[in-house]
C-alpha atoms as a PDB file:
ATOM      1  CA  UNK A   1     -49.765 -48.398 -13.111  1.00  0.00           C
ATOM      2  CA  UNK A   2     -51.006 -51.093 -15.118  1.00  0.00           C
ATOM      3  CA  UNK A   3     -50.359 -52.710 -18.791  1.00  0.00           C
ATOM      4  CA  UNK A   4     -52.787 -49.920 -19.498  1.00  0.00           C
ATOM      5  CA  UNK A   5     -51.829 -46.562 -17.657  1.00  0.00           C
ATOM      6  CA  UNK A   6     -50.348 -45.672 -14.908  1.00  0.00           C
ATOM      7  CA  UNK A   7     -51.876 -43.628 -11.784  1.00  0.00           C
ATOM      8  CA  UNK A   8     -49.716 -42.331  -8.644  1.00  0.00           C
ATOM      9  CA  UNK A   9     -51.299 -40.155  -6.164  1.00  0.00           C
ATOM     10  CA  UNK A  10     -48.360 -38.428  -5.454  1.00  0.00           C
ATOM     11  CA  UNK A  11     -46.264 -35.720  -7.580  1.00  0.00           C
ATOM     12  CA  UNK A  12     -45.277 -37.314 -10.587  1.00  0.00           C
ATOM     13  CA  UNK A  13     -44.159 -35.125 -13.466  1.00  0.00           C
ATOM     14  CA  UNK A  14     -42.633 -31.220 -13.950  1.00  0.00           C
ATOM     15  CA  UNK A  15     -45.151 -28.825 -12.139  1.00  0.00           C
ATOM     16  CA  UNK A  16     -47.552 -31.000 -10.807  1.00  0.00           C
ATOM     17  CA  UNK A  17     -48.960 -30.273  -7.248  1.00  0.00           C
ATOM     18  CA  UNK A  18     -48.560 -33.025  -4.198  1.00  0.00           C
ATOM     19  CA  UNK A  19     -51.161 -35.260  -4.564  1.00  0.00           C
ATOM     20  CA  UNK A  20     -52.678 -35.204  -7.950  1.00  0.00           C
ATOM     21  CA  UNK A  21     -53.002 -37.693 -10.177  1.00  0.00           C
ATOM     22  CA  UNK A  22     -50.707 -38.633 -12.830  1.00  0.00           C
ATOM     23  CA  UNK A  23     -52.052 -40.880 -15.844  1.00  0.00           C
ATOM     24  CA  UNK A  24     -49.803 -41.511 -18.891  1.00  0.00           C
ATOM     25  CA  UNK A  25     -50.544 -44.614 -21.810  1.00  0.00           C
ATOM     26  CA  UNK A  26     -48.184 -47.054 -22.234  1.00  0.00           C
ATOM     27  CA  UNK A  27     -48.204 -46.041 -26.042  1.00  0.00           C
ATOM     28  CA  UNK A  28     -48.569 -42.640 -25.332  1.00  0.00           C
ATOM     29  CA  UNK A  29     -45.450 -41.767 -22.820  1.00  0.00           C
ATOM     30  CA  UNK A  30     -42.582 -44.030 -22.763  1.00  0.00           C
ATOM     31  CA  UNK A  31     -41.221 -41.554 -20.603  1.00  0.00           C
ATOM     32  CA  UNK A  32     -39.427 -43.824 -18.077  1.00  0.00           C
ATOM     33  CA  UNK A  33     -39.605 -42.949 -14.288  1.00  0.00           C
ATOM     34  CA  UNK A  34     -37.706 -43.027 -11.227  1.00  0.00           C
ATOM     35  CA  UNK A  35     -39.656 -44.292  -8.174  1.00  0.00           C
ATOM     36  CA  UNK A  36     -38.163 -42.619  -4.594  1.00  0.00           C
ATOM     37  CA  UNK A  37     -38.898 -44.268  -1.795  1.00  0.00           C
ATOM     38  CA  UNK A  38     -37.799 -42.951   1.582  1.00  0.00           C
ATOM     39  CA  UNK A  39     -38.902 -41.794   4.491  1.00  0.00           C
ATOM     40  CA  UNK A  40     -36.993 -38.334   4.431  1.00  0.00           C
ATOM     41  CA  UNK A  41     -39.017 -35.850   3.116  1.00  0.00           C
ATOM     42  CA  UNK A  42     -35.800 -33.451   1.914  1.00  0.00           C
ATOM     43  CA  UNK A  43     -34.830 -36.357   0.714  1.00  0.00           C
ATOM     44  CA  UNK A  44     -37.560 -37.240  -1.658  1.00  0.00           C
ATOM     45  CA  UNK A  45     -37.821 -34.045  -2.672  1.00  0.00           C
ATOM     46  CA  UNK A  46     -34.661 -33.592  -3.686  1.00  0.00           C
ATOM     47  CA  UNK A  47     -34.069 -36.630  -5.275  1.00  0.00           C
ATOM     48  CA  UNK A  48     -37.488 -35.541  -7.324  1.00  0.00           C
ATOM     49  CA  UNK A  49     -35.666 -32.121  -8.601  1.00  0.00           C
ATOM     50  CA  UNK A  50     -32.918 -33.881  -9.368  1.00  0.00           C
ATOM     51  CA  UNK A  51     -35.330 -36.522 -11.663  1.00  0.00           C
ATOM     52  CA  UNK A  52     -37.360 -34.027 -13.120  1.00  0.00           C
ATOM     53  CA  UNK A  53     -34.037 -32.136 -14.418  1.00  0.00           C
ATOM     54  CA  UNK A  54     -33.134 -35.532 -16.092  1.00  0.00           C
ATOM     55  CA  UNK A  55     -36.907 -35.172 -18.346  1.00  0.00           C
ATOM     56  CA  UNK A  56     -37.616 -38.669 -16.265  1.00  0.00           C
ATOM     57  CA  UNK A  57     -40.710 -38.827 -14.337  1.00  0.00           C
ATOM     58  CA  UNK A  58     -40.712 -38.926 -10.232  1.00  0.00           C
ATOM     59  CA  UNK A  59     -42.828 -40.706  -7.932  1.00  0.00           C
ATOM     60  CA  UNK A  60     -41.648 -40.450  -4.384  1.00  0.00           C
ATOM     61  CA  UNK A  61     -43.176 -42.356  -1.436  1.00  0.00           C
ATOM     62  CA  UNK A  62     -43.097 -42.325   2.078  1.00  0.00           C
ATOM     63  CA  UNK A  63     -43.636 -45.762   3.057  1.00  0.00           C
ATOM     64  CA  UNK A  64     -43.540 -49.503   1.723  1.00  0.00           C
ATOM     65  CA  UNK A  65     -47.350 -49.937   2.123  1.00  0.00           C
ATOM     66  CA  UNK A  66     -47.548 -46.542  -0.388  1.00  0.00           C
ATOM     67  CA  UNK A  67     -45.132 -48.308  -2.993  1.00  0.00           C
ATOM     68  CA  UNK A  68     -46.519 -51.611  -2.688  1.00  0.00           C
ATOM     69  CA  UNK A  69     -50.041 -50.908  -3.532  1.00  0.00           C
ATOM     70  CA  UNK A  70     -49.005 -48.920  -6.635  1.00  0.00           C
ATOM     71  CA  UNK A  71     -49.629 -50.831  -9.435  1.00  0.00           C
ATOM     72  CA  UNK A  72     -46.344 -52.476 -11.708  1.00  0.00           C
ATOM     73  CA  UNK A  73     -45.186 -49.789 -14.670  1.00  0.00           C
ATOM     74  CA  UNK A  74     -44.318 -51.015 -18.335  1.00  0.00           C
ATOM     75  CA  UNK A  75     -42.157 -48.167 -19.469  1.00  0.00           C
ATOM     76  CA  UNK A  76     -38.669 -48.397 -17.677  1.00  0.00           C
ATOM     77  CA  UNK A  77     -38.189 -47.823 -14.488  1.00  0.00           C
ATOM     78  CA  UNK A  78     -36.293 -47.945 -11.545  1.00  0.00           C
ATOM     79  CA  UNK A  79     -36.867 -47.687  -7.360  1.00  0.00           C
ATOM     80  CA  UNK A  80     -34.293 -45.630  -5.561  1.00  0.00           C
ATOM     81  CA  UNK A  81     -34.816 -47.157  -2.019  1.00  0.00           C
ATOM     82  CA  UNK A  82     -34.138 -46.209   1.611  1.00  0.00           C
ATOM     83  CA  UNK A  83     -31.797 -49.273   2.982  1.00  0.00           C
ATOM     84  CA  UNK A  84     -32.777 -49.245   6.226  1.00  0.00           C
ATOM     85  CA  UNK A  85     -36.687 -47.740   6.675  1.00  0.00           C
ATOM     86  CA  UNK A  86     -38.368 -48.242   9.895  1.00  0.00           C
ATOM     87  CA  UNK A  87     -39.897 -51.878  10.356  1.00  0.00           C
ATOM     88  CA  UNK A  88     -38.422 -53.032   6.834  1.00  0.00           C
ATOM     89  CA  UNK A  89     -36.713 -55.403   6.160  1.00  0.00           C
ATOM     90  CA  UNK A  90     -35.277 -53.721   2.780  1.00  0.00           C
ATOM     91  CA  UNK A  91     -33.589 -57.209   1.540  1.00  0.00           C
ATOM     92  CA  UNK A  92     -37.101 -59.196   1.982  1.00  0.00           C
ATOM     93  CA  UNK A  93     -38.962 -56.026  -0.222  1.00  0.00           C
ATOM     94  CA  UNK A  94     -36.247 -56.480  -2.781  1.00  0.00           C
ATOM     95  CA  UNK A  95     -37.066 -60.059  -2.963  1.00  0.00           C
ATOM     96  CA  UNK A  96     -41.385 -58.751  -3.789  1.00  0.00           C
ATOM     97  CA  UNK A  97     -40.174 -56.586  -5.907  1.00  0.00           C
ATOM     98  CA  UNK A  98     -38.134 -59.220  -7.944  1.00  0.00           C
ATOM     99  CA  UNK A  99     -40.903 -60.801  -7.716  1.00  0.00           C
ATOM    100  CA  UNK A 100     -43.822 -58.829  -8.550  1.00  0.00           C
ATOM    101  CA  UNK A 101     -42.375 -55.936 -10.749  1.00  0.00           C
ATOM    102  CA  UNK A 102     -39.058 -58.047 -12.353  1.00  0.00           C
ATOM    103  CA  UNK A 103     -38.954 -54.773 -14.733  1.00  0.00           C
ATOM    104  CA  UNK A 104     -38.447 -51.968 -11.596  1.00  0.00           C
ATOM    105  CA  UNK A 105     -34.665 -52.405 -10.963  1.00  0.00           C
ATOM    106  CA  UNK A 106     -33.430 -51.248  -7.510  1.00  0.00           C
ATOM    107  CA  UNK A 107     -30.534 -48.918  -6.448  1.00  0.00           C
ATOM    108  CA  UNK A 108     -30.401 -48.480  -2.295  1.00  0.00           C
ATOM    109  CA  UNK A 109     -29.338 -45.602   0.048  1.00  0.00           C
ATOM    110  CA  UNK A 110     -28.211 -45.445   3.159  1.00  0.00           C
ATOM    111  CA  UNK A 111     -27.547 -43.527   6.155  1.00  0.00           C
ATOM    112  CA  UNK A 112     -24.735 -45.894   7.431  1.00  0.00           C
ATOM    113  CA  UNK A 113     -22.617 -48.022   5.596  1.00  0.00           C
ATOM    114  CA  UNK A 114     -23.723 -52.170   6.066  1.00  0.00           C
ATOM    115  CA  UNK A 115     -21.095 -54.682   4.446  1.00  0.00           C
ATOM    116  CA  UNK A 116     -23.532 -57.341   4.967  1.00  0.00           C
ATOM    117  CA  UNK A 117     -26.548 -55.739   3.684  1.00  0.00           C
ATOM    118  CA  UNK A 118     -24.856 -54.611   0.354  1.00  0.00           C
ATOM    119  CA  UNK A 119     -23.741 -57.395  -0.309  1.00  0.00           C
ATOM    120  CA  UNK A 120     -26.773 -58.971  -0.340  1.00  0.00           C
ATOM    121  CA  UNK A 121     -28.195 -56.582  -1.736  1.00  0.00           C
ATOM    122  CA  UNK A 122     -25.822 -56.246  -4.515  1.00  0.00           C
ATOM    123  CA  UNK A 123     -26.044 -60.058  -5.403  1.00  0.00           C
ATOM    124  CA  UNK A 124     -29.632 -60.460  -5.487  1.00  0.00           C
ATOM    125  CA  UNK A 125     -29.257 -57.662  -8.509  1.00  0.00           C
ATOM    126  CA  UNK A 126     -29.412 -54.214  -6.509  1.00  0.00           C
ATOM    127  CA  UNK A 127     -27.870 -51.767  -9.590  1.00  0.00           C
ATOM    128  CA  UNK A 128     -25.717 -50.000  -6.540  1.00  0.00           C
ATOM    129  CA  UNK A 129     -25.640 -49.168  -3.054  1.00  0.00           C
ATOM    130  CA  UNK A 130     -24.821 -45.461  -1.894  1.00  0.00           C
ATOM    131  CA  UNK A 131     -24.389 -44.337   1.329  1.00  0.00           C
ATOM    132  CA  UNK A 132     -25.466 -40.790   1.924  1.00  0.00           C
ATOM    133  CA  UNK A 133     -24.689 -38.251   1.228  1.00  0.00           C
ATOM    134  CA  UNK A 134     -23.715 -38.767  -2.465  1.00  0.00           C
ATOM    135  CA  UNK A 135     -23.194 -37.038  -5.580  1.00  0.00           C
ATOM    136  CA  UNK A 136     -25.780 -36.588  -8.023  1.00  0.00           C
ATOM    137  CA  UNK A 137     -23.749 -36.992 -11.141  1.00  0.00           C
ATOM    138  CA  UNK A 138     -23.045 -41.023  -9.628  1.00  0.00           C
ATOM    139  CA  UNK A 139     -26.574 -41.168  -8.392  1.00  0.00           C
ATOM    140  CA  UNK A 140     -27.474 -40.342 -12.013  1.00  0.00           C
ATOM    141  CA  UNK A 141     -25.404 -43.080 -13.482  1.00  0.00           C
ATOM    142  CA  UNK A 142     -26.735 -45.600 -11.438  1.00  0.00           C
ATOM    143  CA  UNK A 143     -30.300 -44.771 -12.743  1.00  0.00           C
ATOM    144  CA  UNK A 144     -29.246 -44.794 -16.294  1.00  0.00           C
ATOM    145  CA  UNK A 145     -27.714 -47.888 -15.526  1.00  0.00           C
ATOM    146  CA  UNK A 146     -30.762 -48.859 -13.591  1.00  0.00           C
ATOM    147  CA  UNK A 147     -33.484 -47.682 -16.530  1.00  0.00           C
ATOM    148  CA  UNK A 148     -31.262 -49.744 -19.074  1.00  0.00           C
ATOM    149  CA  UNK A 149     -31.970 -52.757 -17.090  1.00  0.00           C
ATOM    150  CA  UNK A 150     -35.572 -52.121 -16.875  1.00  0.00           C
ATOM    151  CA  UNK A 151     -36.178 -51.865 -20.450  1.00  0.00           C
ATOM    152  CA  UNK A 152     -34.516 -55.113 -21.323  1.00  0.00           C
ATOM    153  CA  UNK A 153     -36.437 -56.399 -18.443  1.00  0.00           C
ATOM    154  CA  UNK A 154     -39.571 -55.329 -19.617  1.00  0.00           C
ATOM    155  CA  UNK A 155     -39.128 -56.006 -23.336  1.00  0.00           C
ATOM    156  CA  UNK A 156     -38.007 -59.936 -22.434  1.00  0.00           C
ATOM    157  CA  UNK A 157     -41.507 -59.782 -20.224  1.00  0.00           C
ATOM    158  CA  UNK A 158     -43.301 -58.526 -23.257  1.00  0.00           C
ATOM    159  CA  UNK A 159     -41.419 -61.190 -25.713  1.00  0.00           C
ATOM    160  CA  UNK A 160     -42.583 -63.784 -23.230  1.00  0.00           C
ATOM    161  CA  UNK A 161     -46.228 -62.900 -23.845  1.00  0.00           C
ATOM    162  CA  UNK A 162     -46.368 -62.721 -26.949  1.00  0.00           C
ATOM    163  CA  UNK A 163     -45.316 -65.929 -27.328  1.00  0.00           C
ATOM    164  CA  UNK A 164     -47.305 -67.419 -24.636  1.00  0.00           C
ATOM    165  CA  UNK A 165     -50.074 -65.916 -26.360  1.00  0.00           C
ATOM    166  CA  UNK A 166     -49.163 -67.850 -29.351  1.00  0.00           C
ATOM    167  CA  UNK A 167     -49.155 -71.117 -27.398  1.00  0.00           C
ATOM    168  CA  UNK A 168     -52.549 -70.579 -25.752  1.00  0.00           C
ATOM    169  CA  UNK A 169     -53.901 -70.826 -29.728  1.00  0.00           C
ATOM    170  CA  UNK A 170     -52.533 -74.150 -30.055  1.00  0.00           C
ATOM    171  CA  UNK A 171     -54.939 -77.310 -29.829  1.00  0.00           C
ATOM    172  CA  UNK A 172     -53.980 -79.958 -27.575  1.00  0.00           C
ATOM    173  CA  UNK A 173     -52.914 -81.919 -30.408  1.00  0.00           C
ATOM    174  CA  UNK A 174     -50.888 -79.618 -32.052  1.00  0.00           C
ATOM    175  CA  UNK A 175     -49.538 -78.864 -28.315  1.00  0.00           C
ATOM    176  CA  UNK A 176     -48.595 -83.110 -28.601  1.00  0.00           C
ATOM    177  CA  UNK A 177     -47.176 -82.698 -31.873  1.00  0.00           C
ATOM    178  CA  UNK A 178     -44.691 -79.517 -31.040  1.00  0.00           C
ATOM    179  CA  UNK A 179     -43.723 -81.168 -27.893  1.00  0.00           C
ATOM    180  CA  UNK A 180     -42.518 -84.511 -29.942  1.00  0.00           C
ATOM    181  CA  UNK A 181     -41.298 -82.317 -32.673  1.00  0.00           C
ATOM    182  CA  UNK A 182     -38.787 -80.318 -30.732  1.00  0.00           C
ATOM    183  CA  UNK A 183     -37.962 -83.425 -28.418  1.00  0.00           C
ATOM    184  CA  UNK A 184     -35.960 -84.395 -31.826  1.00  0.00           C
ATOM    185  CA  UNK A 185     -38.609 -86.660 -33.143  1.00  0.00           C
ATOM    186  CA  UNK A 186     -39.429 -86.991 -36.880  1.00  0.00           C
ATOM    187  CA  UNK A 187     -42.379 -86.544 -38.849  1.00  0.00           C
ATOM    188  CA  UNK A 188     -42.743 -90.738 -38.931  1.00  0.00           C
ATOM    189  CA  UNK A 189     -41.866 -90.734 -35.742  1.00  0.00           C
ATOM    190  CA  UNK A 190     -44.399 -88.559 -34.157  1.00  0.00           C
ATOM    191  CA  UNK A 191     -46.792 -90.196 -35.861  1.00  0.00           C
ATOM    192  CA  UNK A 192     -46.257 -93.529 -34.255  1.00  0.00           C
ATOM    193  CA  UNK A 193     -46.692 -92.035 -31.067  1.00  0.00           C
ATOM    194  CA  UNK A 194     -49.618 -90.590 -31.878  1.00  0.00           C
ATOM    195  CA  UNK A 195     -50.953 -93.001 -33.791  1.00  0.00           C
ATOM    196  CA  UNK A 196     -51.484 -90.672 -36.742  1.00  0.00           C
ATOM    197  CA  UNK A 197     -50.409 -90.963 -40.251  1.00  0.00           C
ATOM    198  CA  UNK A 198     -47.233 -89.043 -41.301  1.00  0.00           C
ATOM    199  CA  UNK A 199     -49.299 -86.376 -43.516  1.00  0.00           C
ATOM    200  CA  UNK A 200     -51.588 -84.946 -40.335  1.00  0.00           C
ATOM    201  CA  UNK A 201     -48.392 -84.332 -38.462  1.00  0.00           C
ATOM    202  CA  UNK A 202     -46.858 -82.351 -41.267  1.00  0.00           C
ATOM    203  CA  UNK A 203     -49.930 -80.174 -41.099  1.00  0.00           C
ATOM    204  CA  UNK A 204     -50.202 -80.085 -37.780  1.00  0.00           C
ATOM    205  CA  UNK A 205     -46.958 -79.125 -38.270  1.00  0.00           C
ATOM    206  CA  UNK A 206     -46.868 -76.480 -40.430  1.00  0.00           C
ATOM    207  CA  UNK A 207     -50.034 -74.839 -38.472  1.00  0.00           C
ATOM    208  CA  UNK A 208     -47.626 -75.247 -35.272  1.00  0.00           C
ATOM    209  CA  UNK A 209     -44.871 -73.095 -37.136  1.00  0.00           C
ATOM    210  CA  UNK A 210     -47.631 -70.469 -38.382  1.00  0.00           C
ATOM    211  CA  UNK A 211     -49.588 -69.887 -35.093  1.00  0.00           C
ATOM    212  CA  UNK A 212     -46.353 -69.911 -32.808  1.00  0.00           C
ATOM    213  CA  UNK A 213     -44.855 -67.359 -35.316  1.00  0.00           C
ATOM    214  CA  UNK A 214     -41.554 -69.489 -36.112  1.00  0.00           C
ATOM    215  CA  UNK A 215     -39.604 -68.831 -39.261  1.00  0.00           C
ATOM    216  CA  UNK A 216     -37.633 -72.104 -38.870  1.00  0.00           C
ATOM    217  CA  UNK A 217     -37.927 -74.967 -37.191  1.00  0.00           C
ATOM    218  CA  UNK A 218     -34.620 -73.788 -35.343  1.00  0.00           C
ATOM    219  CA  UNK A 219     -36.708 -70.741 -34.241  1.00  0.00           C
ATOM    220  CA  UNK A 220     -39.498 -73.565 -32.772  1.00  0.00           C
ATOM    221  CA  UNK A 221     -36.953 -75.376 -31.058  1.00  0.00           C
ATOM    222  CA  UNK A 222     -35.838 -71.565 -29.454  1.00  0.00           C
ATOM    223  CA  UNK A 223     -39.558 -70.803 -28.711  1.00  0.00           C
ATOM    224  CA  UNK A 224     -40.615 -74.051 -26.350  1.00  0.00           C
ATOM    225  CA  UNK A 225     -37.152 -73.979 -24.764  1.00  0.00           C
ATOM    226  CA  UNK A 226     -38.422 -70.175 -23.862  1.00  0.00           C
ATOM    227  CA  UNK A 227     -41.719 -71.880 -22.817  1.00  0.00           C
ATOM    228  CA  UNK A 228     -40.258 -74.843 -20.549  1.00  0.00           C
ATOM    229  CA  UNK A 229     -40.090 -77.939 -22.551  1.00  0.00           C
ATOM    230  CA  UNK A 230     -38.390 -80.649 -20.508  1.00  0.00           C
ATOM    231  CA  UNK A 231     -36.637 -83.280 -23.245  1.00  0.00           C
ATOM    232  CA  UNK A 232     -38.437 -86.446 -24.277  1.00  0.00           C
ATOM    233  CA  UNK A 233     -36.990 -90.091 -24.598  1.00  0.00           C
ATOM    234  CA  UNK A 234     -35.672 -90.010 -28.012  1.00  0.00           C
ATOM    235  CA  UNK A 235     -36.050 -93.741 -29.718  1.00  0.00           C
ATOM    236  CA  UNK A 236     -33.514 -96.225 -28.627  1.00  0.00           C
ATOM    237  CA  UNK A 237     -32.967 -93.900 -25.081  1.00  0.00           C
ATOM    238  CA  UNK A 238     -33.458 -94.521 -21.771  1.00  0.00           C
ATOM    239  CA  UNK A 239     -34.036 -90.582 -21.108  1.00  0.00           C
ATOM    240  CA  UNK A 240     -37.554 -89.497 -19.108  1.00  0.00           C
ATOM    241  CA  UNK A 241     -40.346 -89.574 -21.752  1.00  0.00           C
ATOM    242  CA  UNK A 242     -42.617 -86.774 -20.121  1.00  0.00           C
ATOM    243  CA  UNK A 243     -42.736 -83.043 -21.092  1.00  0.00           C
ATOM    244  CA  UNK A 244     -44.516 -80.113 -20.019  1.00  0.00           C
ATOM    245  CA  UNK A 245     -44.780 -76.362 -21.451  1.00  0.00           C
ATOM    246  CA  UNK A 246     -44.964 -73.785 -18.390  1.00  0.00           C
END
């Protein structure tokens, strides 16, 4: 699954065989889906009944190297994950997955109830931790709560490109002059330390506020804080001068 499409080889979607391929656009199917991973095959298949009953789409997997190597979806999503598979560590994947795929959101099940391990689990932003066997109605829940997550998730992701997509249209100096800007400087100001006159860095300025998409300067000052900018020395401050945009 990619910005693009996604394609499982496994049995995604109502009456669809084992092993075919499912492909859905990002535009076209916003259908979110539930990733299973577990090593129990009644397991996976029941969980994907359950799913498709829901109208959600199902990918189940047997394995970590199956999951891993399927590629990151952008509709929402969720991973319901075996706590304790053979020769994972289930706390380290969570950490790749937070990682790699910050919009899949993670609820784990278990065979045996770990105090330790859902805790853990729990504060490094597991949705819930079930030990089997358990209902389907809480199970269901849980992946509501799950897909909720996701979609913020994945619309804060998308938020982030767009405006990092802004930035990357930005010349260096009107990168300078937004960094001084939003540091607290004024017009006059900025223009001393760039040894410009005060008119270029009100158009600089104002072609700042049009390519980064800002309907206020308030808005700007939102934007690079979104972007990374560390403060400047204001005049008359001993505070750290440098600033960078992530």
């Amino acid at each position: 699954m990619s910005s693009a499409a996604i394609t499982l080889e496994h049995s995604v979607g109502s009456g669809q065989s084992r092993g075919s391929a499912f492909r859905s656009s990002c535009v076209a199917d916003l259908t979110p889906i539930v990733f299973v991973l577990d090593e129990d095959t009644a397991v996976r298949e029941s969980l994907e009944r359950l799913v498709h009953r829901e109208g959600w789409h199902c990918a189940t997997f047997a394995s970590v190297q199956e999951f891993v190597t399927c590629r990151p979806s952008c509709v929402p999503n969720c991973l319901v994950l075996d706590a304790f598979l053979p020769g994972t560590c289930a706390l380290e994947l969570q950490k790749r997955i937070s990682a790699e795929r910050p919009g899949t959101s993670i609820i784990f099940v278990s065979e045996r109830f770990d105090m330790n391990t859902t805790d853990k689990a729990i504060k490094a932003g597991a949705v819930e931790f079930f030990t089997k066997p358990f209902r389907d109605d809480v199970l269901l829940t849980a992946i509501r709560e799950a897909l909720e997550r996701s979609r913020f998730a994945l619309g804060q992701e998308a938020g982030m490109r767009v405006i990092r997509n802004c930035y990357t249209t930005l010349t260096p100096r009107e990168r300078q002059v937004m960094e001084l800007l939003v540091s607290g400087l004024l017009n006059k100001q900025v223009g001393g330390e760039l040894g410009i006159g005060e008119h270029t860095v009100k158009v600089h300025r104002s072609r700042v506020m049009q390519k980064m998409q800002a309907d206020s300067f308030a808005h700007l000052v939102r934007i690079a804080s979104k972007l990374g900018v560390a403060p400047r020395r204001k005049p008359g401050t001993d505070a750290p001068s440098d600033a960078t945009f992530v």
